[in-house]
Structures are given as C-alpha cells and as structure tokens.
Protein backbone atom coordinates (compact mmCIF):
# COMPACT_ATOMS: atom_id res chain seq x y z
CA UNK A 1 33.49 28.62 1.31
CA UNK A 2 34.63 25.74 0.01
CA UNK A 3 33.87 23.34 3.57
CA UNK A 4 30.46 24.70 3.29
CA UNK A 5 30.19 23.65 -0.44
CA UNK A 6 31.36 20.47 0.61
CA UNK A 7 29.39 20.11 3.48
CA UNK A 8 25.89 20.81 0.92
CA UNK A 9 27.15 18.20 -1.37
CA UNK A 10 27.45 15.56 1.72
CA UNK A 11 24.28 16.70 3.42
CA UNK A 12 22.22 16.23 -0.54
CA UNK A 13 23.99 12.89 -0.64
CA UNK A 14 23.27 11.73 3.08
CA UNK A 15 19.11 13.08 2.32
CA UNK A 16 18.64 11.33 -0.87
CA UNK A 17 20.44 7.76 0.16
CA UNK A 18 17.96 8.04 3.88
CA UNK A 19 14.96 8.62 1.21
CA UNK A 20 15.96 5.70 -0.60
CA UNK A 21 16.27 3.33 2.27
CA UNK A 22 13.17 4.58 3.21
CA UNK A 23 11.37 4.29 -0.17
CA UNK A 24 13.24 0.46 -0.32
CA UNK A 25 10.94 -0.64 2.47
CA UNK A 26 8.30 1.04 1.51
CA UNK A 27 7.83 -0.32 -1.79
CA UNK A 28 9.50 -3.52 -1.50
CA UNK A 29 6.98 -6.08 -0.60
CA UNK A 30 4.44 -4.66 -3.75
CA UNK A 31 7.67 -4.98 -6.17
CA UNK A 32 8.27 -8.67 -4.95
CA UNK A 33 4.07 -9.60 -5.09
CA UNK A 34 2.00 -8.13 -7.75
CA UNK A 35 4.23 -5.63 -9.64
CA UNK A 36 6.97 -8.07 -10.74
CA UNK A 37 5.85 -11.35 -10.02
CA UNK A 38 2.17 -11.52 -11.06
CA UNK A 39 1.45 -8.78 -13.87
CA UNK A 40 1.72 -11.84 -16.77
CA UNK A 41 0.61 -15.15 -17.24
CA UNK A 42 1.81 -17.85 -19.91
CA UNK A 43 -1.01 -18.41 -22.37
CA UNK A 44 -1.40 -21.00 -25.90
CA UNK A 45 -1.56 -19.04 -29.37
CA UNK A 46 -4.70 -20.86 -29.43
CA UNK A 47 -6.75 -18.75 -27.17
CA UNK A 48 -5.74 -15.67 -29.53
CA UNK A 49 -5.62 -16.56 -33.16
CA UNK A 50 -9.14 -15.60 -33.77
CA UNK A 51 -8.02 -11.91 -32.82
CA UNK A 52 -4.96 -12.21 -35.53
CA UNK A 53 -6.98 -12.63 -38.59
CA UNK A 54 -7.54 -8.74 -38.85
CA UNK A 55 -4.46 -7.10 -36.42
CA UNK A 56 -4.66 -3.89 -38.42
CA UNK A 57 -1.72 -2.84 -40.80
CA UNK A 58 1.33 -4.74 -41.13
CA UNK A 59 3.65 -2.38 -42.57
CA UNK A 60 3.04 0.32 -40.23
CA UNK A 61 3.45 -2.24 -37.12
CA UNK A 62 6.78 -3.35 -38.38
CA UNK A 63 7.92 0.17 -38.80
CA UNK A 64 7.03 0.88 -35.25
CA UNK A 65 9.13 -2.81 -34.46
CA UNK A 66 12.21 -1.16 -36.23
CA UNK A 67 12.10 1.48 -34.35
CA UNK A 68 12.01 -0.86 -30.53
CA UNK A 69 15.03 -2.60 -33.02
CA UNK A 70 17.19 0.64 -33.14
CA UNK A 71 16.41 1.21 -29.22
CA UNK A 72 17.82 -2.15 -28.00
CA UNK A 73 20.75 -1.75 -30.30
CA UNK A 74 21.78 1.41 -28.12
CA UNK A 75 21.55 -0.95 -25.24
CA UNK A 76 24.06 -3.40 -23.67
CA UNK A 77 23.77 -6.37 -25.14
CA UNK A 78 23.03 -8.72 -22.22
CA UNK A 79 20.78 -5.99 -20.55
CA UNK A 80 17.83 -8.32 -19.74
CA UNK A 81 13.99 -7.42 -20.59
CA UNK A 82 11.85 -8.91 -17.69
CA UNK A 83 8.10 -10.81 -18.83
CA UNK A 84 6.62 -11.34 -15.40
CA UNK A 85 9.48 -13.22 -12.50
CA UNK A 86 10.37 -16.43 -14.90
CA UNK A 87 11.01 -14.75 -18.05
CA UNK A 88 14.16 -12.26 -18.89
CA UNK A 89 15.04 -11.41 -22.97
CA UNK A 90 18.33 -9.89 -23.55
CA UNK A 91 18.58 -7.30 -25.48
CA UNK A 92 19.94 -8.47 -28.27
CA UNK A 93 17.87 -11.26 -28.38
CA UNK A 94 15.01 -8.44 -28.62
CA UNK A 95 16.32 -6.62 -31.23
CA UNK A 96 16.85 -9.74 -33.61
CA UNK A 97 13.38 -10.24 -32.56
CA UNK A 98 11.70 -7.20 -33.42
CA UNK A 99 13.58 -7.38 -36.80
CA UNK A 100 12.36 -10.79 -37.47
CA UNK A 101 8.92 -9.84 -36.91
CA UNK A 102 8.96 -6.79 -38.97
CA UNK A 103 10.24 -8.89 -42.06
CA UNK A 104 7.22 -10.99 -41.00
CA UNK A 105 4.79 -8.46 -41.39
CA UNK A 106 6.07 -6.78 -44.48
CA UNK A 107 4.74 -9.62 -46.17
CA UNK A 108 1.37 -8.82 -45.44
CA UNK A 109 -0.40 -12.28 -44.54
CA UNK A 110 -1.91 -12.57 -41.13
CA UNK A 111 -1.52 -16.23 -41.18
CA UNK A 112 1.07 -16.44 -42.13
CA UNK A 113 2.66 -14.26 -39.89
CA UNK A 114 0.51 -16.03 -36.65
CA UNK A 115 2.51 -19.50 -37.99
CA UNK A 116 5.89 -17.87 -37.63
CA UNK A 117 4.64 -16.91 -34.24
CA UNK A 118 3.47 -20.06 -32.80
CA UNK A 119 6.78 -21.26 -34.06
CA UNK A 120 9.41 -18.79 -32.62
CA UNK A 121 7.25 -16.90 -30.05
CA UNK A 122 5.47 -17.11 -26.50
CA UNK A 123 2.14 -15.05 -25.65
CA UNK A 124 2.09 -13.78 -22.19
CA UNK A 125 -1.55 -12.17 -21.04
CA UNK A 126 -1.85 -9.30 -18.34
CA UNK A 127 -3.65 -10.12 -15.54
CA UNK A 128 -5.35 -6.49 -15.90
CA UNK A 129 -6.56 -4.30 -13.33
CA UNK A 130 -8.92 -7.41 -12.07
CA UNK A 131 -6.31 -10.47 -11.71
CA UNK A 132 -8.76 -11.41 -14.90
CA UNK A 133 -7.11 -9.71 -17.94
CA UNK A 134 -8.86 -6.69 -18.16
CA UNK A 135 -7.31 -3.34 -18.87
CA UNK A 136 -8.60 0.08 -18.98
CA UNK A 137 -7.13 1.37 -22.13
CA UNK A 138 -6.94 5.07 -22.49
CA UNK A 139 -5.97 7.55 -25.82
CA UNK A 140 -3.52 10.23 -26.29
CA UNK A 141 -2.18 12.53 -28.73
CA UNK A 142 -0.12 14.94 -30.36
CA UNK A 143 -1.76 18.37 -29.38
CA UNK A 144 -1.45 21.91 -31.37
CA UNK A 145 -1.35 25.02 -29.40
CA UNK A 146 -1.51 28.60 -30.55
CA UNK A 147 1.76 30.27 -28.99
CA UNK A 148 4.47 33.31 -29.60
CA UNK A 149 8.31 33.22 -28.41
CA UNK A 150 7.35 36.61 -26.59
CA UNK A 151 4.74 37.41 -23.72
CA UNK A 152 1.70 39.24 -25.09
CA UNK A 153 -1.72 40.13 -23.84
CA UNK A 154 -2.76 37.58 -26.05
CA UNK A 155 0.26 34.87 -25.28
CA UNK A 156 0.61 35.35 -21.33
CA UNK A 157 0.68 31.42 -20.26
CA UNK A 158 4.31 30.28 -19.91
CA UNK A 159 5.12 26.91 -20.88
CA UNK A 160 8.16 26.10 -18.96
CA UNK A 161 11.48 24.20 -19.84
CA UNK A 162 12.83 22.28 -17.26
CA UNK A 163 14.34 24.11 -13.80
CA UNK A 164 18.17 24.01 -13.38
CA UNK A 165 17.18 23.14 -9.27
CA UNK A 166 15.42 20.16 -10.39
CA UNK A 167 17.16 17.05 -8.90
CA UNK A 168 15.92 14.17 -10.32
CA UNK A 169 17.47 10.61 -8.93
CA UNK A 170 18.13 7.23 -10.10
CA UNK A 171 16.70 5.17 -6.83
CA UNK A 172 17.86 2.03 -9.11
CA UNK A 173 21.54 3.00 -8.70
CA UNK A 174 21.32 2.59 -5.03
CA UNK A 175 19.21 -0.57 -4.97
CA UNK A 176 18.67 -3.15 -7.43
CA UNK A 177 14.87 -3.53 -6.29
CA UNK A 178 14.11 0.08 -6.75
CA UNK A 179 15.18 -0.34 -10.51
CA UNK A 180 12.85 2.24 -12.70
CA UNK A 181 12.12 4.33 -9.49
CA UNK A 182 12.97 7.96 -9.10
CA UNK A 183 13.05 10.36 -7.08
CA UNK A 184 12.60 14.31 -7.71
CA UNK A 185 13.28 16.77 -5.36
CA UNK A 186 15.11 20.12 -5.11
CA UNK A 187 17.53 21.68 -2.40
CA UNK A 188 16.56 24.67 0.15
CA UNK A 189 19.14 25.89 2.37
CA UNK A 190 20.88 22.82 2.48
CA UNK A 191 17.52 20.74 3.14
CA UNK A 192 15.71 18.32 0.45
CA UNK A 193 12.08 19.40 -0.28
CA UNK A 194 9.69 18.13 -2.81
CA UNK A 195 9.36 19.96 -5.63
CA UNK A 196 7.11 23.04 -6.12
CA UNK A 197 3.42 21.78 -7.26
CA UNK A 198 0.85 22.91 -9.78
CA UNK A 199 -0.30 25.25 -7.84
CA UNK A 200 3.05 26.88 -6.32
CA UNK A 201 4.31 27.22 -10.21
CA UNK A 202 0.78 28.70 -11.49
CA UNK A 203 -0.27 30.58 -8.61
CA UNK A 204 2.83 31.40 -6.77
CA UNK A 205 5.21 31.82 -9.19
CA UNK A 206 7.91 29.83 -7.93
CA UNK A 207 9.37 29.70 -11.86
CA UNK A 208 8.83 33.10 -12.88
CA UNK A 209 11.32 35.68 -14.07
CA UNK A 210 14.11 32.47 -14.17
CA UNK A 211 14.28 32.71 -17.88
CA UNK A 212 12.20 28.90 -18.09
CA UNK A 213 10.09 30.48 -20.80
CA UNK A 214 10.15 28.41 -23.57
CA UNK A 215 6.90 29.90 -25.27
CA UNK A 216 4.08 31.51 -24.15
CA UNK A 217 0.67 30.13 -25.16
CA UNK A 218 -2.95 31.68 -25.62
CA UNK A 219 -4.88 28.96 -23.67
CA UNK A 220 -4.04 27.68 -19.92
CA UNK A 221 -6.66 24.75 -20.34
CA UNK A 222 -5.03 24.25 -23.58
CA UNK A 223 -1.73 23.77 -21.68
CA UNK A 224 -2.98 21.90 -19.03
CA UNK A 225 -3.83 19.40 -21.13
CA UNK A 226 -0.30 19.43 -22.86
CA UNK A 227 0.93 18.35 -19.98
CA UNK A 228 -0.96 15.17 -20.35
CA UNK A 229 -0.21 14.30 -23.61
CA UNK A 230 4.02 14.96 -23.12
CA UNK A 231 4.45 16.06 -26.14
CA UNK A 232 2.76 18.49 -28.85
CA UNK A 233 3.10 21.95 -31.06
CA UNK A 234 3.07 25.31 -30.33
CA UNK A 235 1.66 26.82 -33.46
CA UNK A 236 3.43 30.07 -33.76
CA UNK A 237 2.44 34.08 -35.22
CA UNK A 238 4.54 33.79 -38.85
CA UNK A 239 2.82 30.43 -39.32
CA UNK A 240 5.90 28.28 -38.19
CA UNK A 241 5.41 25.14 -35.78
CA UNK A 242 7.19 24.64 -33.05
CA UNK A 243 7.75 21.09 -31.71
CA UNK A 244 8.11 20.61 -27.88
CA UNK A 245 8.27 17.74 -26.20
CA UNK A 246 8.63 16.00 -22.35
CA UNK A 247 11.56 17.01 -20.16
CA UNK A 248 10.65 15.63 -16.63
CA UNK A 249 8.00 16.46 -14.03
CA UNK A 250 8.30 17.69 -10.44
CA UNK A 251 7.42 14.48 -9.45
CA UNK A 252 4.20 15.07 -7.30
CA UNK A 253 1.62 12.30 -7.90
CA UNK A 254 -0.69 12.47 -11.47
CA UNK A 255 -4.57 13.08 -9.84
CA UNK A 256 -7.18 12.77 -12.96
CA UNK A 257 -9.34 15.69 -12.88
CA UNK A 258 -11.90 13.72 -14.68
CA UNK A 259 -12.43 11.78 -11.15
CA UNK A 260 -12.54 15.02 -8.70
CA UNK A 261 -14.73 17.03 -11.20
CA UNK A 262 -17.39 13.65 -11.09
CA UNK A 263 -17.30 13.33 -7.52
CA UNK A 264 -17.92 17.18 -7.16
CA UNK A 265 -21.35 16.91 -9.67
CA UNK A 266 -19.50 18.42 -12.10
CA UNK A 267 -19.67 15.95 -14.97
CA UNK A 268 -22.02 12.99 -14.74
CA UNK A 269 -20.69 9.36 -15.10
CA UNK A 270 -21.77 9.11 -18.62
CA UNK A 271 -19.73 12.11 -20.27
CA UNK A 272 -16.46 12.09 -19.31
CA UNK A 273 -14.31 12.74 -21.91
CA UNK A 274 -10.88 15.07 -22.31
CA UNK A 275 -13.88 17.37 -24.62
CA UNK A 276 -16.48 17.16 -22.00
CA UNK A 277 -13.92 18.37 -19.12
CA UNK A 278 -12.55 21.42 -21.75
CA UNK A 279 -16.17 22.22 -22.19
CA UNK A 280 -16.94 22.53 -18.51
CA UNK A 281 -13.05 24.14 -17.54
CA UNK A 282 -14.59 26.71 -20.59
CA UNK A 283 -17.81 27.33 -19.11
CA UNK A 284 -16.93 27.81 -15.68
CA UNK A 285 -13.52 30.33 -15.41
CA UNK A 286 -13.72 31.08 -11.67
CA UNK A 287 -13.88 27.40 -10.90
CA UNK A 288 -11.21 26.60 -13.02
CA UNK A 289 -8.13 27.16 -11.74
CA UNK A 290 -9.21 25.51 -8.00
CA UNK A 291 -10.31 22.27 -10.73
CA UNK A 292 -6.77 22.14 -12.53
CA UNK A 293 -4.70 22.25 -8.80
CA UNK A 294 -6.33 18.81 -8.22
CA UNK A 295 -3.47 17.67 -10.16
CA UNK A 296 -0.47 18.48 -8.30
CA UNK A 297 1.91 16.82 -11.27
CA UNK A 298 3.49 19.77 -13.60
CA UNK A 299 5.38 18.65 -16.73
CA UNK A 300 8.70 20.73 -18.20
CA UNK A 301 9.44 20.63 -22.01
CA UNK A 302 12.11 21.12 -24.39
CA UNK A 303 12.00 21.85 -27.99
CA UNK A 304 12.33 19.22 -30.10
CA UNK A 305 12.87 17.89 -34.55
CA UNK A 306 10.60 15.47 -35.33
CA UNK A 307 8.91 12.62 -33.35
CA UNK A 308 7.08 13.03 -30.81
CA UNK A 309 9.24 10.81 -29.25
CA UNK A 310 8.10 8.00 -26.33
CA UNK A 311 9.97 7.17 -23.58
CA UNK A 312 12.69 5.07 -25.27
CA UNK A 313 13.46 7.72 -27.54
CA UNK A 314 11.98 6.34 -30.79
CA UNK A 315 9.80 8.56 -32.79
CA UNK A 316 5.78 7.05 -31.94
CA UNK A 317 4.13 5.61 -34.63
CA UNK A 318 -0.09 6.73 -34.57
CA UNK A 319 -2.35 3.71 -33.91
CA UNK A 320 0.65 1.32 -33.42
CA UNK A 321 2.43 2.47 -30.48
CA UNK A 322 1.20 2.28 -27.15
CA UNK A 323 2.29 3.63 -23.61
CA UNK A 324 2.35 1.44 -20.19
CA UNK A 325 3.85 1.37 -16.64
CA UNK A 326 7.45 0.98 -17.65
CA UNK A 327 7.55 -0.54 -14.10
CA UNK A 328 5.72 -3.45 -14.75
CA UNK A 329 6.14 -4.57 -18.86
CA UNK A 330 9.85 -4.34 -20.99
CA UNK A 331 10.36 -1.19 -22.83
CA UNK A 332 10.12 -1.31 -26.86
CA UNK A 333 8.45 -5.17 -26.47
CA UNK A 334 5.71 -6.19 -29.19
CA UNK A 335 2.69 -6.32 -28.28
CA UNK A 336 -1.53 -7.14 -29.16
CA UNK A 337 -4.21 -5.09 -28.16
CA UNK A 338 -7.69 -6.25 -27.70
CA UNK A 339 -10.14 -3.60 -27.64
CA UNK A 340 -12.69 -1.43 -29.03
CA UNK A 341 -12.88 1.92 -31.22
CA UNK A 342 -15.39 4.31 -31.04
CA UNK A 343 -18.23 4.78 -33.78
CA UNK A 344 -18.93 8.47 -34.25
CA UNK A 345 -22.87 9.30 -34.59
CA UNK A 346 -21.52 11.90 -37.09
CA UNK A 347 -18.91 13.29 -38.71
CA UNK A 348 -18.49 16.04 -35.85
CA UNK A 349 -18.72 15.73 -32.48
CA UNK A 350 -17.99 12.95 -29.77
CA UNK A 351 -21.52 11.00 -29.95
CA UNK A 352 -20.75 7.64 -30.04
CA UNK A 353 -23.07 5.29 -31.69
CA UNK A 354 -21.41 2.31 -30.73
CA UNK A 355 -18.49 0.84 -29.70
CA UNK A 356 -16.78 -1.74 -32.36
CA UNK A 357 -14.25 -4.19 -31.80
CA UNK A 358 -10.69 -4.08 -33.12
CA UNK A 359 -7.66 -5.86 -32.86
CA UNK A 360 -4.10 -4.34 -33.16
CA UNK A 361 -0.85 -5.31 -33.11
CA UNK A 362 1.07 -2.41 -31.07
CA UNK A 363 4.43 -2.15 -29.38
CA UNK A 364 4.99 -0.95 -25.89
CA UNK A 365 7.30 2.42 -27.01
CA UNK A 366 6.06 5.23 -23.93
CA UNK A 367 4.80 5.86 -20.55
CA UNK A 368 2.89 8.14 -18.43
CA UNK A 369 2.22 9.30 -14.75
CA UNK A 370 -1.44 7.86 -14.88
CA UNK A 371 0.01 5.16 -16.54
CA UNK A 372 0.01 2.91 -13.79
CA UNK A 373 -0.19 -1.05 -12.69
CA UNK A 374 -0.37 -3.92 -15.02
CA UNK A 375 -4.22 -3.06 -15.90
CA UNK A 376 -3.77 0.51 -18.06
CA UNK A 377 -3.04 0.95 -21.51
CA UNK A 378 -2.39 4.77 -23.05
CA UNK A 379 -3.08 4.20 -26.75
CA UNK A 380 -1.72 6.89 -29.20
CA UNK A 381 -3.71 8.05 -31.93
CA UNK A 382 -0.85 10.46 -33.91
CA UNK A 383 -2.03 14.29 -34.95
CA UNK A 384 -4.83 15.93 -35.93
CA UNK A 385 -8.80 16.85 -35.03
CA UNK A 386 -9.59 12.88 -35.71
CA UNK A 387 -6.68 11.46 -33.20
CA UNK A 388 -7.73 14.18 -30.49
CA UNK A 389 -11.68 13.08 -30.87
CA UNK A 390 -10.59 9.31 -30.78
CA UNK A 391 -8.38 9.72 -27.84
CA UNK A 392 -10.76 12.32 -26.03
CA UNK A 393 -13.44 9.24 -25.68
CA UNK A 394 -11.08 6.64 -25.70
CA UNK A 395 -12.13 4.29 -22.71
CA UNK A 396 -14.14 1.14 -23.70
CA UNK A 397 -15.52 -1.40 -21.20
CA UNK A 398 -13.25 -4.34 -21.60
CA UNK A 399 -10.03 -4.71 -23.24
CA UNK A 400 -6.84 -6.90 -23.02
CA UNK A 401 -3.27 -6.97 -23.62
CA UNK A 402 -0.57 -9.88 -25.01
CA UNK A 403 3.01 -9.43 -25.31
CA UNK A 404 4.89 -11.54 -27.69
CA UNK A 405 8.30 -12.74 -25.59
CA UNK A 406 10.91 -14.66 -28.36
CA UNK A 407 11.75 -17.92 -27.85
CA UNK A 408 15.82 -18.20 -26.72
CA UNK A 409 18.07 -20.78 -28.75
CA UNK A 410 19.13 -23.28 -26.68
C-alpha cells in the first residue's frame, strides 16, 4: 500500500515537472519578446499633464494606494516589481511609494500633486493591443444573486466551492521564466488530466453529490455571469447576504461568449453588451446551455467578510481599482487611465447617447482570465444597478494606460 502511494506521488511529480519543461519551451520565446520586454515604453510627464487636471477623486485614489501599501508590506522586502525589461521596484521601495502618493492626494490639488510627480516619478505608457497605446478597456462588478443554503425547486443551480482533486501548480517554482504561470490539473488513476470543463461540471455532473455546494442559486445565467465577475452576493431567503468570492478555476481557457454568439447572428456588432447577451440567453432557453459551453473556464468560490477582494488580497475600491494581466504589469502599481464613460440616453436602460471622456487615476489591484496581453484593461465599477449598467457597456473605442514607476535614491 504504501509503495503504491509512493509510487502516485513520484508518477504526479514526474507528469507535472515533463508539463513544465514542455510549457518552458512553449512559452519562452513570447515571455522574452513582447510579454516582458515590450509591453511599456518610457514617456515625459509632458505628453500627459493635460489628462491630470481632472483625474477624478483624490481621496478615494489614495485609499485604494493604501491598500497596494499594506500588500507590499506582506511582501519581502527586496521582492522586485518589473516595468517593462529595464525597470525593477522593490517592494519596499513601492510601498513608501504608494504612501507618498496617497499623502499627495489627500491634499486635494491636481497640480500640485502632477509637480510632486514630475519630481519623484517616471510615466511608462502601454504599447496596447496595437504596439500604439491603445487598450480595450472593459467593466466589471460586484453582482447580487438570489440564493438559499438548501436545494429547492426554486434554488436548484449549485454554485460550487473549490474541489479537494484540484491540483493547481506553481510553474514559477520550477523555472524562473515561467514566473506567474500555473498549471491546473487533477489526477486519474495515477495519470494527470485537465480538469473537468463547463460542460462536464454542468452537464455531466462531475461535482455533484461531493458536498461542493456552497449555495444554490435561482438563475444559471445569473451564475454564469458570476463567474465572470469573481466575486459577488448571494442574496439569501431571511434577507441575509452572503458574500462569496474567487477560489481558483479549472484552468481551461476563458472563450467570450459575446464573440461566438456574434459570429453565430446572434447579436449584431452594435449591441453587445453583458445586458444584451442576458437578454438573448433569456429569450432563447433551448439554445442556451449549447451558448454558455463556449466557455470552457468554470470558476470555484468561497465565502468571504467584506471586500470583494482583487487578486492581491486588498479589498477593491469602485471606480479606482482596475484589473490587468498580472503577467505583463506589477501587482498593486499606480496607475492613469485614459478613457471614456458612457452617457445614458435615460435614466433606465443601456442607450448610450454618447461617449464622454474621463481621466482617472486607478491602481492595478486584480486580474482576470480574459484579462490578457498588455492591451486590456478590466475596470471595476463597485455594487449596485448603476456599476452593473456601466460595466455591462463598458468598451469605448480608444483608451490608454500609464503607470507611475518611483524614482530609486541613488
């Protein structure tokens, strides 16, 4: 009993160091071209001071800085924060940042706050999904779901915690050039498989009767687009809310449904939104499931007090956090946003009468699975019927993105 124990532990170990080898050269030549080395460029202050007379509110921006503070306090202190291949902050030097600027910005001045920048601070442009600077910024938010601890007629979607088979590996721990890369997997009869998809978990059942429930839900579109967001409330029978929030994935690739249900004449080009796909999903029940397995990705929760939380653990702050490829730009690093924001043709309803500009000063506190490449942006927009419309239509034509890199004391 115990040889063949032994002999599963070796065989798991032998499978996942092949897959890394074999992921290393895979991936290797995009981390040393575009991915590290080119997703920044060195820019003056010049070419964006007329975008920092009107960066939105201070005080909530340097809250959302304290919070990147606290995270880089939990790290070591020399553990270094790559801008681009030339530039590396340690993380000490980003906390002291981040607590510098939020001092900066509780006093409320724009310029004075872009002086103390040009003094102290670098600007460093994406290149964008183009090589040009533009990104595709996207919205998210904090969803509410109707739900019940118990399986009902009405409550009969399950909204799973995360599987006890799921193997999820550090590929950085193996090789230094696979740093941020994982791998997720589980075991079957001593052999590695990828993990069950979308459709295995909500068609076959591959989680059922395991005890996963964590709630049970009224809506499977509802919960589909949960999954999205990471993070939301279940909104349960005595009136109580329940927080949940991400707890991995099964690590199959994040398809947009938005782009299968347009190439399928679903939705035309100019109306897709996250309302205009629930609308359709609604309208057309026998299609839907066969729609929703497009996306093989599945997300697992846990509950959760407070946040939501982003990816380095800090609670998100609405309209002044942001979420991008964690691959590509340093975790908890401030940040401005160059965009637009949606005019509503009313006060219901996603019409858009035009699309304004807006500048924002945001910091770089989450990530996604669609959330990839130096050219995408998830923007999130906090709670409530007003964040989900914003974020539902959130996707203007042009947009671009700055981080703010401190200068090092000689």
């Amino acid at each position: 009993m115990r040889r063949t124990g032994l002999f599963k532990v070796v065989a798991l170990l032998l499978a996942l160091l092949l897959l890394a080898v074999v992921w290393r050269l895979v991936v290797r030549k995009t981390d040393q071209g575009e991915v590290i080395q080119g997703n920044l460029r060195s820019i003056a202050w010049g070419d964006v001071q007329k975008f920092l007379q009107n960066p939105g509110d201070l005080h909530l921006w340097a809250d959302a800085l304290e919070a990147s503070a606290a995270y880089y306090d939990k790290q070591p202190p020399g553990e270094l924060y790559k801008f681009g291949a030339q530039v590396a902050i340690p993380a000490a030097a980003m906390a002291k940042g981040c607590r510098d600027l939020a001092a900066q910005a509780r006093k409320g001045s724009p310029n004075d706050l872009f002086r103390h920048l040009a003094a102290h601070y670098r600007i460093h442009a994406s290149v964008g999904r183009d090589g040009q600077g533009d990104v595709l910024v996207t919205g998210y938010y904090e969803p509410l779901l109707t739900g019940s601890l118990q399986r009902s007629e009405k409550f009969r979607f399950p909204l799973y915690r995360r599987p006890e088979d799921l193997l999820d590996v550090d590929l950085g721990a193996w090789f230094d050039d696979l740093k941020g890369r994982r791998l997720v997997a589980r075991m079957d009869n001593s052999h590695l498989q990828p993990y069950f998809d979308r459709t295995e978990i909500d068609q076959g059942g591959r989680l059922a009767n395991r005890g996963l429930e964590l709630a049970w839900v009224e809506d499977s579109i509802a919960l589909f687009f949960l999954q999205i967001q990471g993070s939301g409330r279940i909104l349960l029978p005595d009136g109580s809310q329940m927080r949940v929030g991400y707890d991995g994935a099964n690590g199959r690739p994040y398809r947009a449904i938005g782009g299968y249900m347009l190439k399928e004449g679903m939705l035309q080009k100019s109306n897709v939104s996250l309302q205009s796909i629930r609308a359709w999903l609604q309208a057309h029940p026998e299609q839907m499931n066969q729609v929703l397995q497009q996306n093989p990705s599945y997300v697992f929760f846990r509950p959760q007090e407070g946040g939501p939380f982003g990816n380095i653990q800090v609670p998100l702050t609405p309209g002044y956090s942001i979420a991008t490829d964690h691959r590509e730009f340093p975790k908890g690093a401030p940040a401005l946003l160059v965009s637009r924001w949606p005019r509503f043709a009313h006060k219901t309803g996603e019409e858009i009468a035009a699309w304004e500009p807006i500048q924002r000063l945001v910091v770089n506190q989450d990530t996604g699975g669609a959330i990839r490449g130096p050219g995408r942006v998830d923007w999130f927009m906090g709670f409530g019927p007003e964040a989900e419309r914003v974020a539902g239509v959130m996707k203007p034509d042009q947009a671009a993105l700055y981080f703010i890199v401190p200068k090092l004391e000689p």
